[in-house]
Protein backbone atom coordinates (compact mmCIF):
# COMPACT_ATOMS: atom_id res chain seq x y z
CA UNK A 1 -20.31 118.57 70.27
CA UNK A 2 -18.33 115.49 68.85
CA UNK A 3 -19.99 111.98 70.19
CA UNK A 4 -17.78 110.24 71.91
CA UNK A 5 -16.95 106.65 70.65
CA UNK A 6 -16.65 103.81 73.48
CA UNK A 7 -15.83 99.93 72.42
CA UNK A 8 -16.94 98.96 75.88
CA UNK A 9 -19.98 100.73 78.13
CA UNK A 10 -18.02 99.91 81.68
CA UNK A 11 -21.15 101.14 83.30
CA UNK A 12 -23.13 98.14 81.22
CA UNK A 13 -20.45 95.64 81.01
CA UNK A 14 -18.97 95.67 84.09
CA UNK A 15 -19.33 95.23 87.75
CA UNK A 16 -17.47 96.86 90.76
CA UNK A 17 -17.98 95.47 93.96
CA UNK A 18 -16.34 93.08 96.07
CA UNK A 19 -14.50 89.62 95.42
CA UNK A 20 -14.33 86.40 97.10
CA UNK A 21 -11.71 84.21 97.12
CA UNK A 22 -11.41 80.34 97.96
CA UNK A 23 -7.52 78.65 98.53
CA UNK A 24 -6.16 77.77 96.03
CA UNK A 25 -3.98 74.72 95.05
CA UNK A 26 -1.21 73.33 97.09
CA UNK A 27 2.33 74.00 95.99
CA UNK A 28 4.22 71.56 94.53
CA UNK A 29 7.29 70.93 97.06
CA UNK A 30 8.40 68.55 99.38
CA UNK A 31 6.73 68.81 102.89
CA UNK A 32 8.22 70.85 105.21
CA UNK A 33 6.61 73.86 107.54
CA UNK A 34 6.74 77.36 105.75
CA UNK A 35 5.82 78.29 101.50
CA UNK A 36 8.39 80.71 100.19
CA UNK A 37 8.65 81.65 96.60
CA UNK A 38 12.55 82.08 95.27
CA UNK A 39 14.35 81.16 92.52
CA UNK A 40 15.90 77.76 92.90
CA UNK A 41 18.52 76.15 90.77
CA UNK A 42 18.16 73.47 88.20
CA UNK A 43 21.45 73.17 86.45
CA UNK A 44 24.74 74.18 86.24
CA UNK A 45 26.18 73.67 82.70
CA UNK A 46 29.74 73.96 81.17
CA UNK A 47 29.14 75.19 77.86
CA UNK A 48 31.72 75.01 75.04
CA UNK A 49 31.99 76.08 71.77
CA UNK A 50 34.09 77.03 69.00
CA UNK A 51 34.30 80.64 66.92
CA UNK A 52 35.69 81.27 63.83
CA UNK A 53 36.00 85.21 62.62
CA UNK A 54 37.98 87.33 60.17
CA UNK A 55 38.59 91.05 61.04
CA UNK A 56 39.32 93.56 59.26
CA UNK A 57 41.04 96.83 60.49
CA UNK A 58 40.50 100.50 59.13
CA UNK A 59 44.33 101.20 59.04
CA UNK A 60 47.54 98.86 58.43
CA UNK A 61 48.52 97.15 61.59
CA UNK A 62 52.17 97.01 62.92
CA UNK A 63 51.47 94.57 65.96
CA UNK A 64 48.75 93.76 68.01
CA UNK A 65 49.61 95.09 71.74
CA UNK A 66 47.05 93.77 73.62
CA UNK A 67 42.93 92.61 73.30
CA UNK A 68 40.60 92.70 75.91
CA UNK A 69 37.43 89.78 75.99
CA UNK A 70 33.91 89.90 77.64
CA UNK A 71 30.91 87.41 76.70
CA UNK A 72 28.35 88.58 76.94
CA UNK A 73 24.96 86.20 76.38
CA UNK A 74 21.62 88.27 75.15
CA UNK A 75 19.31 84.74 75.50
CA UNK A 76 19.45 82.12 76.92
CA UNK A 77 15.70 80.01 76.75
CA UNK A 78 15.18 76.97 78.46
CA UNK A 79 12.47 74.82 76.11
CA UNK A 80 9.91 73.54 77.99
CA UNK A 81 6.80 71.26 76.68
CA UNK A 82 3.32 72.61 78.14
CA UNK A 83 0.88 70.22 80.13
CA UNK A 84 -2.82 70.03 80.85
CA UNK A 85 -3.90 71.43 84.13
CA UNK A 86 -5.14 68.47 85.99
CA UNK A 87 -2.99 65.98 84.02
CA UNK A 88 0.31 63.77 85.03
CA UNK A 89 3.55 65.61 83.08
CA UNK A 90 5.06 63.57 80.45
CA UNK A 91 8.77 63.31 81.54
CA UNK A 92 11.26 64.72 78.66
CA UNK A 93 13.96 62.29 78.58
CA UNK A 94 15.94 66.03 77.38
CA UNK A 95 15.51 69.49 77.18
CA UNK A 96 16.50 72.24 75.07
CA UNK A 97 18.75 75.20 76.01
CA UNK A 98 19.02 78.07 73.04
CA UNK A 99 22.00 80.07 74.01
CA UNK A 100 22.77 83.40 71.58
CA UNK A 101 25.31 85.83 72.44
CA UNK A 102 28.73 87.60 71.29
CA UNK A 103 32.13 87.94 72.59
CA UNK A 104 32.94 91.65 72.86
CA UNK A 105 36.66 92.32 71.89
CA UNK A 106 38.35 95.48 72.23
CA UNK A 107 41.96 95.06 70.20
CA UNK A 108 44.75 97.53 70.98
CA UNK A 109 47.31 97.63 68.24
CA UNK A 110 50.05 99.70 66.77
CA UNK A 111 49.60 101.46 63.53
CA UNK A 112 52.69 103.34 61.66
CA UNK A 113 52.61 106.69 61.12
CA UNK A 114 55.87 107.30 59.68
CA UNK A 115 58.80 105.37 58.72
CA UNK A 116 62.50 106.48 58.06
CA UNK A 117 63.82 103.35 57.05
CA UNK A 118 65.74 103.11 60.47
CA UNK A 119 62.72 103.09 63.08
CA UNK A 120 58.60 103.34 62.62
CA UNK A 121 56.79 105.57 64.78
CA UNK A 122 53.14 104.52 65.63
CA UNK A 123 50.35 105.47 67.15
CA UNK A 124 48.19 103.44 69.64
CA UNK A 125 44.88 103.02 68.64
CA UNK A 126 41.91 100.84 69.11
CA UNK A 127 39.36 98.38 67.64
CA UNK A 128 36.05 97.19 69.24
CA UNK A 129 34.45 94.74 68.02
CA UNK A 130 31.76 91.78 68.32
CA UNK A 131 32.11 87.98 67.70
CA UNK A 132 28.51 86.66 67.80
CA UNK A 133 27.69 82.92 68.66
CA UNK A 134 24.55 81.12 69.29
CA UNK A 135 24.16 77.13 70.03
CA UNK A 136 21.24 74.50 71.62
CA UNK A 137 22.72 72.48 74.34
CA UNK A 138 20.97 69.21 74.58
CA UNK A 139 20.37 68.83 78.69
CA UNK A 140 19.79 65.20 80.45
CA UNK A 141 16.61 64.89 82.10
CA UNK A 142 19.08 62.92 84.86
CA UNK A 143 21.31 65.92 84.75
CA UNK A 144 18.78 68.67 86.31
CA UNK A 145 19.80 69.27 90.34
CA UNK A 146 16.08 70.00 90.31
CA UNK A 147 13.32 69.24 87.82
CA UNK A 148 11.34 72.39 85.99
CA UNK A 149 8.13 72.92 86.55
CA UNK A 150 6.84 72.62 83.32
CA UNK A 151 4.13 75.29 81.94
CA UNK A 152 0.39 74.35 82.50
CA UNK A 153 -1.61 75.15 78.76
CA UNK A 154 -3.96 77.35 78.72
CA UNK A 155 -7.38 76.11 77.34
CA UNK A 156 -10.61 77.55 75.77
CA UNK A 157 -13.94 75.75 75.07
CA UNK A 158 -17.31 76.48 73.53
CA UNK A 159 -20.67 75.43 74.93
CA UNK A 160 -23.89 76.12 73.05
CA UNK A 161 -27.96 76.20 74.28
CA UNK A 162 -30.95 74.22 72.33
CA UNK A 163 -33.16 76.35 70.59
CA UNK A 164 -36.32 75.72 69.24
CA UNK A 165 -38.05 78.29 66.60
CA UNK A 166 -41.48 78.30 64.65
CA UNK A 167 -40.13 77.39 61.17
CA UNK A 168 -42.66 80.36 59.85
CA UNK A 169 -45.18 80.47 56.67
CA UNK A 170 -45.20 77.83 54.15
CA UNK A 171 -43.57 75.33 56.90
CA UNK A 172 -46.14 72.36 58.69
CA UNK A 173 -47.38 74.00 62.09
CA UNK A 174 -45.96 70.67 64.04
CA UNK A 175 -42.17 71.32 62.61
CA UNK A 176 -39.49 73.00 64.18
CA UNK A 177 -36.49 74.30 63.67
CA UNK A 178 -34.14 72.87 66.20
CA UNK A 179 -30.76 74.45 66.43
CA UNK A 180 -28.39 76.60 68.90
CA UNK A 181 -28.94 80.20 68.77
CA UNK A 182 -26.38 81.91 66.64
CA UNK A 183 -26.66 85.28 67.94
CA UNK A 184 -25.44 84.17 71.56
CA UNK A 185 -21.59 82.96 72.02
CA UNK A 186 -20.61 80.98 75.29
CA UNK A 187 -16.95 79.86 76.24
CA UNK A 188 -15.45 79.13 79.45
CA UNK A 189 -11.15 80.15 79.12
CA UNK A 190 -8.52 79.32 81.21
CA UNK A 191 -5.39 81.36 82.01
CA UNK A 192 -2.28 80.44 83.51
CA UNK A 193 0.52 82.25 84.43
CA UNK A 194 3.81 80.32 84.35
CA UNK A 195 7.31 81.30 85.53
CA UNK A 196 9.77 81.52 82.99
CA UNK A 197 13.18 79.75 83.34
CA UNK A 198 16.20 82.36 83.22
CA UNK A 199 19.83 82.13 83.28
CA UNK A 200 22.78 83.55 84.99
CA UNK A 201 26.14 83.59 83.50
CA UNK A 202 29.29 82.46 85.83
CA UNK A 203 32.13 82.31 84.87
CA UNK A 204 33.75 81.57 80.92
CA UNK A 205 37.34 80.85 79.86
CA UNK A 206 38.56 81.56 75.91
CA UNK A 207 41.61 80.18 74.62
CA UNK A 208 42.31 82.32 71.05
CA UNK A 209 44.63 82.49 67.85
CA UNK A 210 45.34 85.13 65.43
CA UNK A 211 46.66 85.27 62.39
CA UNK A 212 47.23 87.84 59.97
CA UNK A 213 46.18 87.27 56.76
CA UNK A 214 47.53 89.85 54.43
CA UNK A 215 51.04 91.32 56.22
CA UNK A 216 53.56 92.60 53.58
CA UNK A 217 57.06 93.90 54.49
CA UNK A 218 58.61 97.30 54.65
CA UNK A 219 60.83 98.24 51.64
CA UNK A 220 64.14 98.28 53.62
CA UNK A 221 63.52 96.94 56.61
CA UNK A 222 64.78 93.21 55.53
CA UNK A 223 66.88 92.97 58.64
CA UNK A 224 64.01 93.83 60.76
CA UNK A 225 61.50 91.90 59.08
CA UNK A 226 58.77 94.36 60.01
CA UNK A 227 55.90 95.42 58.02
CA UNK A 228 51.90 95.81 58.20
CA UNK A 229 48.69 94.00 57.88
CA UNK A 230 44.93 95.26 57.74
CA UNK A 231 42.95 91.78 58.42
CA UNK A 232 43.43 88.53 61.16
CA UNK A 233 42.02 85.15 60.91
CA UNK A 234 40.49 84.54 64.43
CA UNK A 235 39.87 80.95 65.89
CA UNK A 236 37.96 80.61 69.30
CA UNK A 237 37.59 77.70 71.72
CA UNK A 238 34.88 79.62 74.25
CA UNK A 239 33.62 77.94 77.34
CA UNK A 240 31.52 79.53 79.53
CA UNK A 241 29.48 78.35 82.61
CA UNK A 242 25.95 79.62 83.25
CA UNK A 243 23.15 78.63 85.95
CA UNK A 244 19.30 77.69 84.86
CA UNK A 245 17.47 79.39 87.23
CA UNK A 246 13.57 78.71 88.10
CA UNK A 247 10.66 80.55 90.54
CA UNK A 248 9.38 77.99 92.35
CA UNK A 249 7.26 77.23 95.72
CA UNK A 250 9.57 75.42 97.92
CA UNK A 251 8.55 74.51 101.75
CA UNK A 252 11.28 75.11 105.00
CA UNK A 253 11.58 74.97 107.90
CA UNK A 254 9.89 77.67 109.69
CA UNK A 255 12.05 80.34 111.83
C-alpha cells in the first residue's frame, strides 16, 4: 500500500475549536447613527482622447453605408500609494487613472459584384472591427467629490531568542557561545484586506473621419465618377465619461 505524502499533519499543526473575537476599529466616516458598507463615489471624469487607425477591407469598397460604434473599456485602475497601519496618510497632491480599452466598430459597406458599364450591382456586407486605446489621466487631489481610502501595507517582522550553548571540547569551560538559535524561526505578519477602486462607464461621444486611401475609378464610368477602394484612414476625437467608484464605511441616519 502506497504511503501517503502530507506537507502539513492538520492533526499536529492545527487546532479546531472555538474563536474569540474583540471589536475591532472604528470606521472611518463622518458621525452619524448607523455603519453601512456601499460603494460611494469619488469622481466623475470627462475623458478625451484622440485615435488614429488605418483599415483595411477584404474586398474593394464601393461606399461606406453606415458604421456602428461602442467603447468599450477592459481597465480602468485607480493608483493608489499604500500607508502604514497606525500612521497619518501622506496626501497625494494627484492620482493616477490607467484607462485601456477599444472602440468596437462594425462598418456596413457596399462591395461590387458586377459592373456593365451602365450600373454596379453590390452586395451588402460587413466589417467588425476594434480600435484599441489606452491613456493615464492625471486626477486633482481637489477634484475627488470624496477622498480614497488609501490601502493600509501589509507588514512582516522577525524576532529572535538568546541562546546560550557549551562551546564543546578544546573550548575554555567558562566560554560560551552566545547566539539565537538557528533551527527556530519567529515572525509576527500582518494582513490587510483593502477595497479596490473600480469604475463605471457613463456615457461617451465620438466625432470621426474617413478617408479612403487607395480608391481608383471604373474604366467608363467618367461621368459617374464611381469606383472602389480596399483601405480608410480613420481619425478619432473619443470622449467618454466614467465614475471612480469606492467600498467604503459611511455612517446615516438610522431608519
Amino acid at each position: 500500500m502506497k504511503k501517503e505524502n502530507k506537507c502539513v499533519d492538520i492533526n499536529v499543526s492545527a487546532n479546531v475549536g472555538e474563536c474569540n473575537y474583540s471589536p475591532g476599529a472604528a470606521p472611518i466616516a463622518p458621525a452619524g447613527e448607523a455603519i453601512i458598507k456601499v460603494p460611494v463615489e469619488l469622481a466623475v471624469l470627462n475623458v478625451r482622447t484622440n485615435l488614429a487607425a488605418k483599415i483595411t477591407f477584404p474586398e474593394p469598397v464601393l461606399e461606406i453605408k453606415d458604421i456602428k460604434k461602442r467603447v468599450q473599456i477592459v481597465q480602468c485602475k485607480l493608483l493608489l500609494p499604500g500607508v502604514a497601519a497606525g500612521s497619518d496618510p501622506f496626501v497625494e497632491d494627484s492620482y493616477h487613472l490607467f484607462i485601456k480599452g477599444f472602440v468596437r466598430k462594425n462598418i456596413q459597406y457596399a462591395s461590387p459584384c458586377f459592373n456593365s458599364g451602365v450600373c454596379v450591382n453590390s452586395e451588402i456586407r460587413s466589417l467588425t472591427t476594434d480600435v484599441p486605446f489606452e491613456c493615464v489621466v492625471e486626477i486633482a487631489a481637489a477634484d475627488f467629490d470624496r477622498t480614497p481610502q488609501l490601502p493600509f501595507l501589509n507588514a512582516r517582522a522577525e524576532f529572535d531568542f538568546f541562546r546560550q550553548q557549551e562551546l564543546g571540547r578544546g573550548f575554555p569551560e567558562k566560554d560560551h557561545f552566545l547566539s539565537s538559535d538557528l533551527s527556530q524561526f519567529h515572525q509576527n505578519s500582518s494582513q490587510f484586506y483593502n477595497e479596490m477602486p473600480f469604475c463605471e462607464l457613463i456615457s461617451s461621444n465620438i466625432t470621426e473621419w474617413d478617408e479612403a486611401l487607395d480608391r481608383k475609378p471604373f474604366d467608363h464610368h467618367a461621368n459617374w465618377g464611381e469606383g472602389t477602394f480596399e483601405s480608410i484612414s480613420e481619425k478619432m476625437f473619443l470622449q467618454f465619461t466614467v465614475k471612480v467608484l469606492q467600498k467604503q464605511q459611511v455612517r446615516v441616519a438610522a431608519l
